[in-house]
PDB file of N, CA and C in Angstrom:
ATOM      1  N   UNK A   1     -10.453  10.532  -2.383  1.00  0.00           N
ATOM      2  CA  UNK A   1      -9.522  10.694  -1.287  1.00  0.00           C
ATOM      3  C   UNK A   1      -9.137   9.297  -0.811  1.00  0.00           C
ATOM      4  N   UNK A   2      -7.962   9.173  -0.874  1.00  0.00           N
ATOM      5  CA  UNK A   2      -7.030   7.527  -0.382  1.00  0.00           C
ATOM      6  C   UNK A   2      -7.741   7.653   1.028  1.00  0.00           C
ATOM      7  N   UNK A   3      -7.776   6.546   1.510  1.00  0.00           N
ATOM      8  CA  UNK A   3      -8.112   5.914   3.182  1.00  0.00           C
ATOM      9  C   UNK A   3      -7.268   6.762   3.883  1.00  0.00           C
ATOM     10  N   UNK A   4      -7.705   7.547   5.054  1.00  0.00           N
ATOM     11  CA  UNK A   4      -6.362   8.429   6.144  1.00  0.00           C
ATOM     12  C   UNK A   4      -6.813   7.873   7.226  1.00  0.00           C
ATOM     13  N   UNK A   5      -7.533   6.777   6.879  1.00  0.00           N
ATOM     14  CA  UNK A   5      -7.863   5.690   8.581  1.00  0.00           C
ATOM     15  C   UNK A   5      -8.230   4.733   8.155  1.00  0.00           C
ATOM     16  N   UNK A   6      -8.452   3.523   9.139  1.00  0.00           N
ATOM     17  CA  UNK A   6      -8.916   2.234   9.354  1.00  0.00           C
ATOM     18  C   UNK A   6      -8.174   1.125   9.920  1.00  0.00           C
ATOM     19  N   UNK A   7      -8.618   0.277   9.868  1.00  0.00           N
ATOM     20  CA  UNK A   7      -7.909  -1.049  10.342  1.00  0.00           C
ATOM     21  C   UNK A   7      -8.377  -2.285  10.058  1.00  0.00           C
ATOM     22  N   UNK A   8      -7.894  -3.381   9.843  1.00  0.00           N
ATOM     23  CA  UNK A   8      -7.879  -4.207   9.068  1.00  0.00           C
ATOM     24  C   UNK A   8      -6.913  -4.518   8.097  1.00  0.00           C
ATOM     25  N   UNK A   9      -7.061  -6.007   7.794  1.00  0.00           N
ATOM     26  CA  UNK A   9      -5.735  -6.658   7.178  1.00  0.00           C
ATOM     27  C   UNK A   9      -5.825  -6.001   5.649  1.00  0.00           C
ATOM     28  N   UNK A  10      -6.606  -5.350   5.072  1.00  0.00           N
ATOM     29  CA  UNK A  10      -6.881  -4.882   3.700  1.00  0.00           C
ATOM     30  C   UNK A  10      -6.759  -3.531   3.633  1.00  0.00           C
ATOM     31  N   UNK A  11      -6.561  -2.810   4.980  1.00  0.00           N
ATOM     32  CA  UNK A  11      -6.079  -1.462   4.287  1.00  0.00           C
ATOM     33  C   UNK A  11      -4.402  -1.183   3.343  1.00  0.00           C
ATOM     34  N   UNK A  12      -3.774  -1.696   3.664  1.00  0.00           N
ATOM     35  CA  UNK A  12      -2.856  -1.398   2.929  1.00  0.00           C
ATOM     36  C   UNK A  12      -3.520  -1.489   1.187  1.00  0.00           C
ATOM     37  N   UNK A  13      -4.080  -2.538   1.308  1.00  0.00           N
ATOM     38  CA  UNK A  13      -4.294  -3.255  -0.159  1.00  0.00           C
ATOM     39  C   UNK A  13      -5.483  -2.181  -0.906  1.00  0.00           C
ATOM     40  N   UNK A  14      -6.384  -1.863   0.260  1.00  0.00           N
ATOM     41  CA  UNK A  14      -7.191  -0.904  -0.697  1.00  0.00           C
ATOM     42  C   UNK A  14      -7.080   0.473  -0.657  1.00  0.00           C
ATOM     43  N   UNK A  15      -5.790   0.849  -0.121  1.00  0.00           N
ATOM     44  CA  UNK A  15      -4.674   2.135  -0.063  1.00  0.00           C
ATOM     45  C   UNK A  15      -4.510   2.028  -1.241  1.00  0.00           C
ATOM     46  N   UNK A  16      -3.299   0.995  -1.585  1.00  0.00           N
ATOM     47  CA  UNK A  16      -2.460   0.507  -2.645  1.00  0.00           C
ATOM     48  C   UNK A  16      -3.519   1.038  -3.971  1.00  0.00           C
ATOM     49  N   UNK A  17      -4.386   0.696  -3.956  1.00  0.00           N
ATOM     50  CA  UNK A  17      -5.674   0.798  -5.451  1.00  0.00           C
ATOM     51  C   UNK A  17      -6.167   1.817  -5.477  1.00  0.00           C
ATOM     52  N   UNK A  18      -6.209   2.505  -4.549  1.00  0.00           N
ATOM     53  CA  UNK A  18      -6.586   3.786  -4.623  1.00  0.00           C
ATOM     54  C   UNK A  18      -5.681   5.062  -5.773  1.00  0.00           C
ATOM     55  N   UNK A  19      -5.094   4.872  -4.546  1.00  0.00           N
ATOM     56  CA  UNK A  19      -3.090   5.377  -4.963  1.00  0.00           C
ATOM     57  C   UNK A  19      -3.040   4.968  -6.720  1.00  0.00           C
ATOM     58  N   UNK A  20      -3.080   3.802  -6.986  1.00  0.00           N
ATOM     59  CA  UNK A  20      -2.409   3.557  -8.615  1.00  0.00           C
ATOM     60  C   UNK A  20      -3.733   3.737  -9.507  1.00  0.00           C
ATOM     61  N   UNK A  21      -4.930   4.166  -8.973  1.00  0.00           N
ATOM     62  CA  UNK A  21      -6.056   4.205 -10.028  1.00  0.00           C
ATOM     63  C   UNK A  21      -5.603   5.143 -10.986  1.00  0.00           C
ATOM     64  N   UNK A  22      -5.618   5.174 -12.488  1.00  0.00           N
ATOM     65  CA  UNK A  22      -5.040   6.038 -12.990  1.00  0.00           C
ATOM     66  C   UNK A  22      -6.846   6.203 -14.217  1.00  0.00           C
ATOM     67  N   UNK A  23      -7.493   6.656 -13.975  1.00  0.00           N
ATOM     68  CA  UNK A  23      -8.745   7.681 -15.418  1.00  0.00           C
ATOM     69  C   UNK A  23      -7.801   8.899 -15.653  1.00  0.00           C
ATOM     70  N   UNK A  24      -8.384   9.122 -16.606  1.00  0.00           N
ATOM     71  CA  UNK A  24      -7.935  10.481 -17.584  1.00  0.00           C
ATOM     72  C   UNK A  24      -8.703  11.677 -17.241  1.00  0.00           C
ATOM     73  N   UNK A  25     -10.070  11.589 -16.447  1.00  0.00           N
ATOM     74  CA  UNK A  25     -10.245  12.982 -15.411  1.00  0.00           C
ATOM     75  C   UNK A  25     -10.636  12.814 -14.092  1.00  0.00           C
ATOM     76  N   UNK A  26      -9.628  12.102 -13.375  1.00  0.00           N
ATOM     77  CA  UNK A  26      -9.667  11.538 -11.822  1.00  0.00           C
ATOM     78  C   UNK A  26      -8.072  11.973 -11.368  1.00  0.00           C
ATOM     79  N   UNK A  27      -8.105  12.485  -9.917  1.00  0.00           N
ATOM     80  CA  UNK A  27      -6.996  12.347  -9.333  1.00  0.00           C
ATOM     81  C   UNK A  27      -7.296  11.806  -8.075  1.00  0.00           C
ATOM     82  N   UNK A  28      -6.271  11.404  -7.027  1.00  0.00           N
ATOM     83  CA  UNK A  28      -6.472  10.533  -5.936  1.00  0.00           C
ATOM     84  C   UNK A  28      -5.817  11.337  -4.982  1.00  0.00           C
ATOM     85  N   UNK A  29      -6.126  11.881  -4.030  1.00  0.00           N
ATOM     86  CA  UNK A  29      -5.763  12.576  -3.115  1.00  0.00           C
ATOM     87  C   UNK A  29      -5.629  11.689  -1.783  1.00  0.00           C
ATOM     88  N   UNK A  30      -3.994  11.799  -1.435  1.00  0.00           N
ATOM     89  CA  UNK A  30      -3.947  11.038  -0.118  1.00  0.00           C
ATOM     90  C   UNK A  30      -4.310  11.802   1.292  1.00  0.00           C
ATOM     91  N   UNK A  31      -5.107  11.079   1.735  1.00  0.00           N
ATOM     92  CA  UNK A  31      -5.057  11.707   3.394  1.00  0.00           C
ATOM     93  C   UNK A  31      -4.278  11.133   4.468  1.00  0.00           C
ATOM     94  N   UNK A  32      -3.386  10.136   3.771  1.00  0.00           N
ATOM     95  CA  UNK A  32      -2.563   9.423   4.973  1.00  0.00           C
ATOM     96  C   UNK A  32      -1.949  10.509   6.120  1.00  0.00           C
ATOM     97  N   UNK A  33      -1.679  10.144   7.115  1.00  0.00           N
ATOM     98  CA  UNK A  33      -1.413  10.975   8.196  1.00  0.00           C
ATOM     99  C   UNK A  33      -1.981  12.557   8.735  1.00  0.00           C
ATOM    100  N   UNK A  34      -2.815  12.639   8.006  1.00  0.00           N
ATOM    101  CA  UNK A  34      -3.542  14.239   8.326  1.00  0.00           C
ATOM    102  C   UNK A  34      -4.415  13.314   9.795  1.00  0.00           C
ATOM    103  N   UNK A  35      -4.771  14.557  11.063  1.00  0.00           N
ATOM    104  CA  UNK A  35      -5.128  14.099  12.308  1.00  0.00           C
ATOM    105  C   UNK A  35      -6.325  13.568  12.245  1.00  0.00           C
ATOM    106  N   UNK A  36      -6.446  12.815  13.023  1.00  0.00           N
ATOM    107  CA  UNK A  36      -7.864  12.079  13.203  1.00  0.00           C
ATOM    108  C   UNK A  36      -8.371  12.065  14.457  1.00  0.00           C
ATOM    109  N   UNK A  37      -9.607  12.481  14.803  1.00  0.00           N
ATOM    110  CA  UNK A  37     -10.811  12.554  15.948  1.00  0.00           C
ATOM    111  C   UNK A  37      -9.611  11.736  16.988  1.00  0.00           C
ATOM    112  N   UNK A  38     -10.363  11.882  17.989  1.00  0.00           N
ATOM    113  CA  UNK A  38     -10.782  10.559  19.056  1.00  0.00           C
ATOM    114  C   UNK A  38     -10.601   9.352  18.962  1.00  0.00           C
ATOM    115  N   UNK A  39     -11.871   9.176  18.271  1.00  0.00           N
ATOM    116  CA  UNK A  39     -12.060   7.647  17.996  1.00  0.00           C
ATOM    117  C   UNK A  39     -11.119   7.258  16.502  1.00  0.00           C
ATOM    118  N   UNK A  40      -9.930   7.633  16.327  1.00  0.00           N
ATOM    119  CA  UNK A  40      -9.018   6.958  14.746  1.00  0.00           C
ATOM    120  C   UNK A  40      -9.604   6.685  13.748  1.00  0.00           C
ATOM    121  N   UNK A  41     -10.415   7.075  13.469  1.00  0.00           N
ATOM    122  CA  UNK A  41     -11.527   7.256  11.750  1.00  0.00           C
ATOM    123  C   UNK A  41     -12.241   8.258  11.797  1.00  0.00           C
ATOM    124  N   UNK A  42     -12.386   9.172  12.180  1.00  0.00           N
ATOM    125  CA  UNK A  42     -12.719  10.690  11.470  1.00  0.00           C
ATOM    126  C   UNK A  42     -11.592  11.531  11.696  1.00  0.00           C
ATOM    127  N   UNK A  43     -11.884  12.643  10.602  1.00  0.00           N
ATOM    128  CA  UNK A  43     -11.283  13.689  10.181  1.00  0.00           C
ATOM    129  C   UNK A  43     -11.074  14.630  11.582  1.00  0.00           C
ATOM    130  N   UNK A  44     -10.572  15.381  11.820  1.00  0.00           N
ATOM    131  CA  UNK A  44     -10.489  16.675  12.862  1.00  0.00           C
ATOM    132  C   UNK A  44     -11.099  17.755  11.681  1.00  0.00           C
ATOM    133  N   UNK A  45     -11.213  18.766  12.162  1.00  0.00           N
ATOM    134  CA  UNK A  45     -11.580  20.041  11.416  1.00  0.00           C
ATOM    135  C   UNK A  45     -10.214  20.313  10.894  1.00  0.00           C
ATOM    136  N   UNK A  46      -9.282  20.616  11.574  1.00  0.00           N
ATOM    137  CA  UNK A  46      -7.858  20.518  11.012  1.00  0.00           C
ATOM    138  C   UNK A  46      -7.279  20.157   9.561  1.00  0.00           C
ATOM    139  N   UNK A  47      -7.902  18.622  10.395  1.00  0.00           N
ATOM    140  CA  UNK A  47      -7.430  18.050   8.621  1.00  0.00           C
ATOM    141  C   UNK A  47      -8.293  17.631   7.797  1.00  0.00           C
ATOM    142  N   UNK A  48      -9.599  17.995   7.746  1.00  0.00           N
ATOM    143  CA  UNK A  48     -11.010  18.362   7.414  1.00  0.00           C
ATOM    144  C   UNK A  48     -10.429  19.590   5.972  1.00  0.00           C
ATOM    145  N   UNK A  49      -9.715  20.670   6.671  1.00  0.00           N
ATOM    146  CA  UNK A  49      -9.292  22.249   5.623  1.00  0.00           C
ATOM    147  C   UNK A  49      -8.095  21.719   5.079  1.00  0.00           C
ATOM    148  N   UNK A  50      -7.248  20.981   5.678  1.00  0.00           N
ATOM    149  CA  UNK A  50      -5.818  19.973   4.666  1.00  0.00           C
ATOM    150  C   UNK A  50      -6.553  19.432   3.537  1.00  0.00           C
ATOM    151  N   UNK A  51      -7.166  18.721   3.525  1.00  0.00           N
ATOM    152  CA  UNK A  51      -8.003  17.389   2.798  1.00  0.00           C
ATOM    153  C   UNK A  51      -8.528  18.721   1.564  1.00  0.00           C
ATOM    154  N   UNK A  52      -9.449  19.606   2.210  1.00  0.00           N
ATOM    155  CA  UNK A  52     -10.168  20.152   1.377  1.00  0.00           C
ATOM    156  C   UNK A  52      -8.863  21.042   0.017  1.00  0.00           C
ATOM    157  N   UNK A  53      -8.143  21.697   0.723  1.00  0.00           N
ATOM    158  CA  UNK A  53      -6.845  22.434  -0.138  1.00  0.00           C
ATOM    159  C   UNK A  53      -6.171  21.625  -1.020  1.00  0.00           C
ATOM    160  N   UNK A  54      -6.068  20.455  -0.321  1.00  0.00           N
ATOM    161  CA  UNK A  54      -4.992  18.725  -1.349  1.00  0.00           C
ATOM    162  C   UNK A  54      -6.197  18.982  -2.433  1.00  0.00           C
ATOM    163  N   UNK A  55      -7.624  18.908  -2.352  1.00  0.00           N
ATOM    164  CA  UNK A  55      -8.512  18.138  -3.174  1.00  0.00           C
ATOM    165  C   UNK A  55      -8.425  19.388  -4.175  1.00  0.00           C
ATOM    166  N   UNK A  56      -8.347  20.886  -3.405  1.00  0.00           N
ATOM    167  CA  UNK A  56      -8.294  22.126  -4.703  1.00  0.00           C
ATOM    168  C   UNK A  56      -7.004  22.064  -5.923  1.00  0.00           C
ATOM    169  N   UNK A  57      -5.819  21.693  -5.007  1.00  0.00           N
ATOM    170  CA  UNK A  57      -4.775  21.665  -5.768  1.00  0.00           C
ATOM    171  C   UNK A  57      -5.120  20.865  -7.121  1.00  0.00           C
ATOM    172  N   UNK A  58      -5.148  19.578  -6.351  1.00  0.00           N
ATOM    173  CA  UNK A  58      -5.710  18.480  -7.613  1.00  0.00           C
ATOM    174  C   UNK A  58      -6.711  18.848  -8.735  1.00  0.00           C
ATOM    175  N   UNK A  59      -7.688  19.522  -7.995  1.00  0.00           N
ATOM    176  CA  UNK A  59      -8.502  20.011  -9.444  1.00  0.00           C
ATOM    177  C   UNK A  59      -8.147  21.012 -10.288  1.00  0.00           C
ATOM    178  N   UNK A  60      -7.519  21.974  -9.807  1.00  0.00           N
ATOM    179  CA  UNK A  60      -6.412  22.639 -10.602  1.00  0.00           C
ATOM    180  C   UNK A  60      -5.486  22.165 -11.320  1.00  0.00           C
ATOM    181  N   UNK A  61      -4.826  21.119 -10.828  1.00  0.00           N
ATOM    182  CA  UNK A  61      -3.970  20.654 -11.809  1.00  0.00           C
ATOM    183  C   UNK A  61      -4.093  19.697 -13.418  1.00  0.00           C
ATOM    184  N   UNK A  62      -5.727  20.055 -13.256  1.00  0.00           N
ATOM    185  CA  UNK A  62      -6.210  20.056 -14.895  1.00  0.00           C
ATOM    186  C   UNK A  62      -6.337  20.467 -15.496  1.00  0.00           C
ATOM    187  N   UNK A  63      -6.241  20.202 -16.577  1.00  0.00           N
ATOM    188  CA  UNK A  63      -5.346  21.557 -18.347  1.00  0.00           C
ATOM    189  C   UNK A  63      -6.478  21.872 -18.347  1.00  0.00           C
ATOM    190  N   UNK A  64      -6.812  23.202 -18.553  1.00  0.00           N
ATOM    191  CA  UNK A  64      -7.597  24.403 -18.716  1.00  0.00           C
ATOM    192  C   UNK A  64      -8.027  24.114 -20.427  1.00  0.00           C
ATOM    193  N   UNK A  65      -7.205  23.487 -20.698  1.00  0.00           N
ATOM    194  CA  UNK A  65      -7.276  23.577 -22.439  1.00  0.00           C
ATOM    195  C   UNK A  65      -8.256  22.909 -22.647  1.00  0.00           C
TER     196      UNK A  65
END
């Protein structure tokens, strides 16, 4: 799952690597903008069940073959 929080001069950059990692049985699921707690680095329950559905899609979208 890509970074959907933080701060610091390196998130973009270790967004960026996340995002273009390319293995042959890996996918990268972004959480950019799904809600975050309180405190701007945890998940809500909300987007806790987003995160979890992105991550089902993705594993589905590997050839059965």
């Amino acid at each position: 799952v890509a970074l959907a929080s933080g701060q610091g001069h390196f998130l973009g950059t270790v967004r960026k690597s996340q995002l273009e990692l390319n293995l042959p049985n890996g996918r990268c699921v972004d959480a950019y903008g799904v809600p975050l707690s309180t405190d701007y680095v945890h998940l809500t329950t909300q987007a806790q069940v987003r995160v979890g559905k992105l991550l089902a899609k993705a594993f589905y979208s590997f050839d059965s073959a």
